[in-house]
Protein backbone atom coordinates (compact mmCIF):
# COMPACT_ATOMS: atom_id res chain seq x y z
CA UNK A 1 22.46 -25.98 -60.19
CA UNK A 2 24.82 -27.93 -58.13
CA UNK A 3 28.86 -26.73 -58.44
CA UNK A 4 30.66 -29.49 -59.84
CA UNK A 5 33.99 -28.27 -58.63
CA UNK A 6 32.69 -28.33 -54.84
CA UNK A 7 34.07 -31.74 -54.34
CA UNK A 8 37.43 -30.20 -54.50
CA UNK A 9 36.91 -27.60 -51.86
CA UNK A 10 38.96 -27.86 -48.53
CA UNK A 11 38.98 -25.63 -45.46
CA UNK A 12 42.43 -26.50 -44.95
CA UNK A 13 43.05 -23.97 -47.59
CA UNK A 14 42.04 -20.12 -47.49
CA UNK A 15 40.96 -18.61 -50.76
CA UNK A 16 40.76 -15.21 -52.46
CA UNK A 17 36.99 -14.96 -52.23
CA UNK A 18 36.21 -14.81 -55.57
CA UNK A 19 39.12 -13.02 -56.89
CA UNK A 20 40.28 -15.46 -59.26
CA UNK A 21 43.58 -12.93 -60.54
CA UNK A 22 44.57 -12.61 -56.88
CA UNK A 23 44.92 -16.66 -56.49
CA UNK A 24 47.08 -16.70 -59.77
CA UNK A 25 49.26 -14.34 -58.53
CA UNK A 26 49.45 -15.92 -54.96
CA UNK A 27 50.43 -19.54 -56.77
CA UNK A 28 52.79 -17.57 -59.13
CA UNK A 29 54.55 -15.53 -55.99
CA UNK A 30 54.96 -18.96 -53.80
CA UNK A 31 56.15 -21.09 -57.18
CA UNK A 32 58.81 -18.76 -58.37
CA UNK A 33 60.37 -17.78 -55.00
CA UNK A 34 60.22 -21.23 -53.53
CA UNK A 35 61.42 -24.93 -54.09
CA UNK A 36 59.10 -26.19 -51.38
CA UNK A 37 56.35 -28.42 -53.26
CA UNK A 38 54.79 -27.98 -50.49
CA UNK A 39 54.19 -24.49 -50.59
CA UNK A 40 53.22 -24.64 -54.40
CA UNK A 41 50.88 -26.86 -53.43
CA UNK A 42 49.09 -24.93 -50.93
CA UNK A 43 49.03 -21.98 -53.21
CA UNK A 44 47.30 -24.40 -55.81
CA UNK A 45 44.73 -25.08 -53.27
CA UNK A 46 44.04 -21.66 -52.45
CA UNK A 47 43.67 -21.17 -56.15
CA UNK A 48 41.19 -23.75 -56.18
CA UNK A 49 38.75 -23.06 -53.31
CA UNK A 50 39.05 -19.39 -55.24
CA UNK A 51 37.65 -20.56 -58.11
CA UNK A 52 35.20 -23.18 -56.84
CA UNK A 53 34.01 -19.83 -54.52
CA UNK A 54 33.42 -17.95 -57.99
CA UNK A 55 31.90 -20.35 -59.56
CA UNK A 56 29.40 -20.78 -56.60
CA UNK A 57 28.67 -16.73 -57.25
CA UNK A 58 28.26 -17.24 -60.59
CA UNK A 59 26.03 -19.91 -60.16
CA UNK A 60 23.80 -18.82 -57.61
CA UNK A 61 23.43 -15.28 -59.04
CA UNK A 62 20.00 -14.56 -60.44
CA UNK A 63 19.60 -14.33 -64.10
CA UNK A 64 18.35 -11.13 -65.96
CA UNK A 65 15.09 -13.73 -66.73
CA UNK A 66 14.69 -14.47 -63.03
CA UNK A 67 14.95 -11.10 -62.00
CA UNK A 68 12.16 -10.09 -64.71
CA UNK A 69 10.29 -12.90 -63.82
CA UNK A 70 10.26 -11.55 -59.83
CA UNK A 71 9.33 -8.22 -61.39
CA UNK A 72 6.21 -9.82 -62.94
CA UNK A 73 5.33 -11.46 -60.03
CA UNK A 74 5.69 -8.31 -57.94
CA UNK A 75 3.43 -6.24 -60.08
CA UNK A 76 0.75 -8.89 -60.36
CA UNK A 77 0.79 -9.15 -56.75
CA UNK A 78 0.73 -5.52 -55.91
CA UNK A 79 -1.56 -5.26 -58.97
CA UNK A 80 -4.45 -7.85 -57.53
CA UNK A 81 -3.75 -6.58 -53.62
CA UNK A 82 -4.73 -2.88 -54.66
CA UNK A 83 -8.22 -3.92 -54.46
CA UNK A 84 -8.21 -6.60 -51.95
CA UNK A 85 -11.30 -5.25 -50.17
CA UNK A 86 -13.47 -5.77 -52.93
CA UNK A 87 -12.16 -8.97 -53.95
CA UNK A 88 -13.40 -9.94 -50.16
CA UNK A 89 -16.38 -8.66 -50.69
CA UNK A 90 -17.40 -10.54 -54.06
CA UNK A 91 -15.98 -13.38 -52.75
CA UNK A 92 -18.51 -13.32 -49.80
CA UNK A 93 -21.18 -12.08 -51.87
CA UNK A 94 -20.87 -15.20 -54.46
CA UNK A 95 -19.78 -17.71 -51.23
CA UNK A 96 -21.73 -16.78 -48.33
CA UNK A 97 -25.73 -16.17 -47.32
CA UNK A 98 -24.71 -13.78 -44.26
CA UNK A 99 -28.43 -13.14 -43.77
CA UNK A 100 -29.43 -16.78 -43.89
CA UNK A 101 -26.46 -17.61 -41.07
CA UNK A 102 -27.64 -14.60 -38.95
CA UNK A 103 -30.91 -15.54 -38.88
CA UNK A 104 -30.27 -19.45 -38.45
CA UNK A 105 -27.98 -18.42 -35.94
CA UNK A 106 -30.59 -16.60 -33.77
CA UNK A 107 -33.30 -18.94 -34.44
CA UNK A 108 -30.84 -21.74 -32.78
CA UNK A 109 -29.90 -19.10 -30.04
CA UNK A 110 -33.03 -17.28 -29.20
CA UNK A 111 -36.25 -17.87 -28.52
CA UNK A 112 -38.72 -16.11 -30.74
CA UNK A 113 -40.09 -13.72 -27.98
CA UNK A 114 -36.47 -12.51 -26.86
CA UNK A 115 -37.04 -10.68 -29.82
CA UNK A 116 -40.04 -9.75 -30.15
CA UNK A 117 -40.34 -7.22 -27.42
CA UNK A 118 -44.08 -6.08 -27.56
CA UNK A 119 -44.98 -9.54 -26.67
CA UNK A 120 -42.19 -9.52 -23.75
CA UNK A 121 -43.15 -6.37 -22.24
CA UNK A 122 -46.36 -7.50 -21.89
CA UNK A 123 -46.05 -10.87 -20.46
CA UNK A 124 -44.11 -9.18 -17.72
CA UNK A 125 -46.43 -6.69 -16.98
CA UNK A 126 -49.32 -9.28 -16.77
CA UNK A 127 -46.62 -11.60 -14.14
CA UNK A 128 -45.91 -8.74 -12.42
CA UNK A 129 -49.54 -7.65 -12.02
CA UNK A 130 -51.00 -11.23 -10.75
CA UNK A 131 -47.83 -11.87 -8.60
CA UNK A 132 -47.92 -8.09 -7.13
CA UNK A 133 -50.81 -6.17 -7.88
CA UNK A 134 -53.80 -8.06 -5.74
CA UNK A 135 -51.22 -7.43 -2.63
CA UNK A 136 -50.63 -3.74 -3.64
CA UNK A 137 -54.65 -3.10 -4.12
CA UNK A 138 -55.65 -4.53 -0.51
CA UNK A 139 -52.81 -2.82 1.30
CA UNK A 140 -53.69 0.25 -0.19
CA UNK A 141 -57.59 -0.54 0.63
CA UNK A 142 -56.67 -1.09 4.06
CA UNK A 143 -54.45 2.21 4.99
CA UNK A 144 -56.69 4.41 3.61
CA UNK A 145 -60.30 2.88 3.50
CA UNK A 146 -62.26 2.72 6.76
CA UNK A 147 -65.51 0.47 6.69
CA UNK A 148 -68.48 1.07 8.72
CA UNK A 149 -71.30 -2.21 8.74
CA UNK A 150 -74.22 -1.14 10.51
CA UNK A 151 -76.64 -4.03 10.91
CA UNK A 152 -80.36 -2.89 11.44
């Protein structure tokens, strides 16, 4: 709610925070020991931005039903965060196929023999053999086999 004496405020003027008693007494000292209007009228102001500045606190103070209210909301949040994890978890559960995403994932990502490995280890033992093994066998042949043709 908006203070409707907040028009009337000035910074020309000090104030007594919101000491309402203290700005009485301030226009009652100036207006008794002075004829200066002036100076009445200054203490008037002062007495005004006072109680436009208590009003504001007044205003702006929370009620006991806010403060209750911000006590509900506290517990209910402290209440429903206390098992967070699980409320994760079911929400995943009812929300999410994790097994179906893995395995669409890999099946975009992979090729079916990266992982099956049986079927990997062997293709690269047969490459390996026809790209090194007919080499190996006929140096080996040659090193340590001696052939002898006799024609008759």
């Amino acid at each position: 709610m908006k203070n409707p004496l907040r028009g009337w405020y000035s910074d020309l003027f000090g104030n007594r925070g919101a000491d309402i008693a203290a700005a009485l007494e301030y226009v009652d000292q100036l207006a008794s020991a002075s004829n200066d209007a002036v100076a009445v009228q200054t203490a008037a102001r002062v007495l005004l931005n006072t109680v436009i500045g208590a009003v504001d606190q007044v205003l702006n103070a929370p009620s006991p039903e806010r403060l209750a209210l911000i006590d509900l909301i506290d517990e209910r949040i402290k209440a429903s965060s206390s098992n967070i994890d699980q409320q994760i978890s079911d929400w995943i559960d009812a929300n999410l196929d994790v097994n179906s995403q893995i395995s669409e994932w890999m099946s975009d990502n992979f090729d079916v023999n990266d992982y099956n490995v049986d079927d990997v280890v062997d293709d690269k033992i047969s490459e390996w053999s026809s790209d090194n093994l007919a080499d190996e066998v006929e140096r080996v042949i040659k090193n340590s086999l001696t052939f002898r043709v006799i024609v008759d």
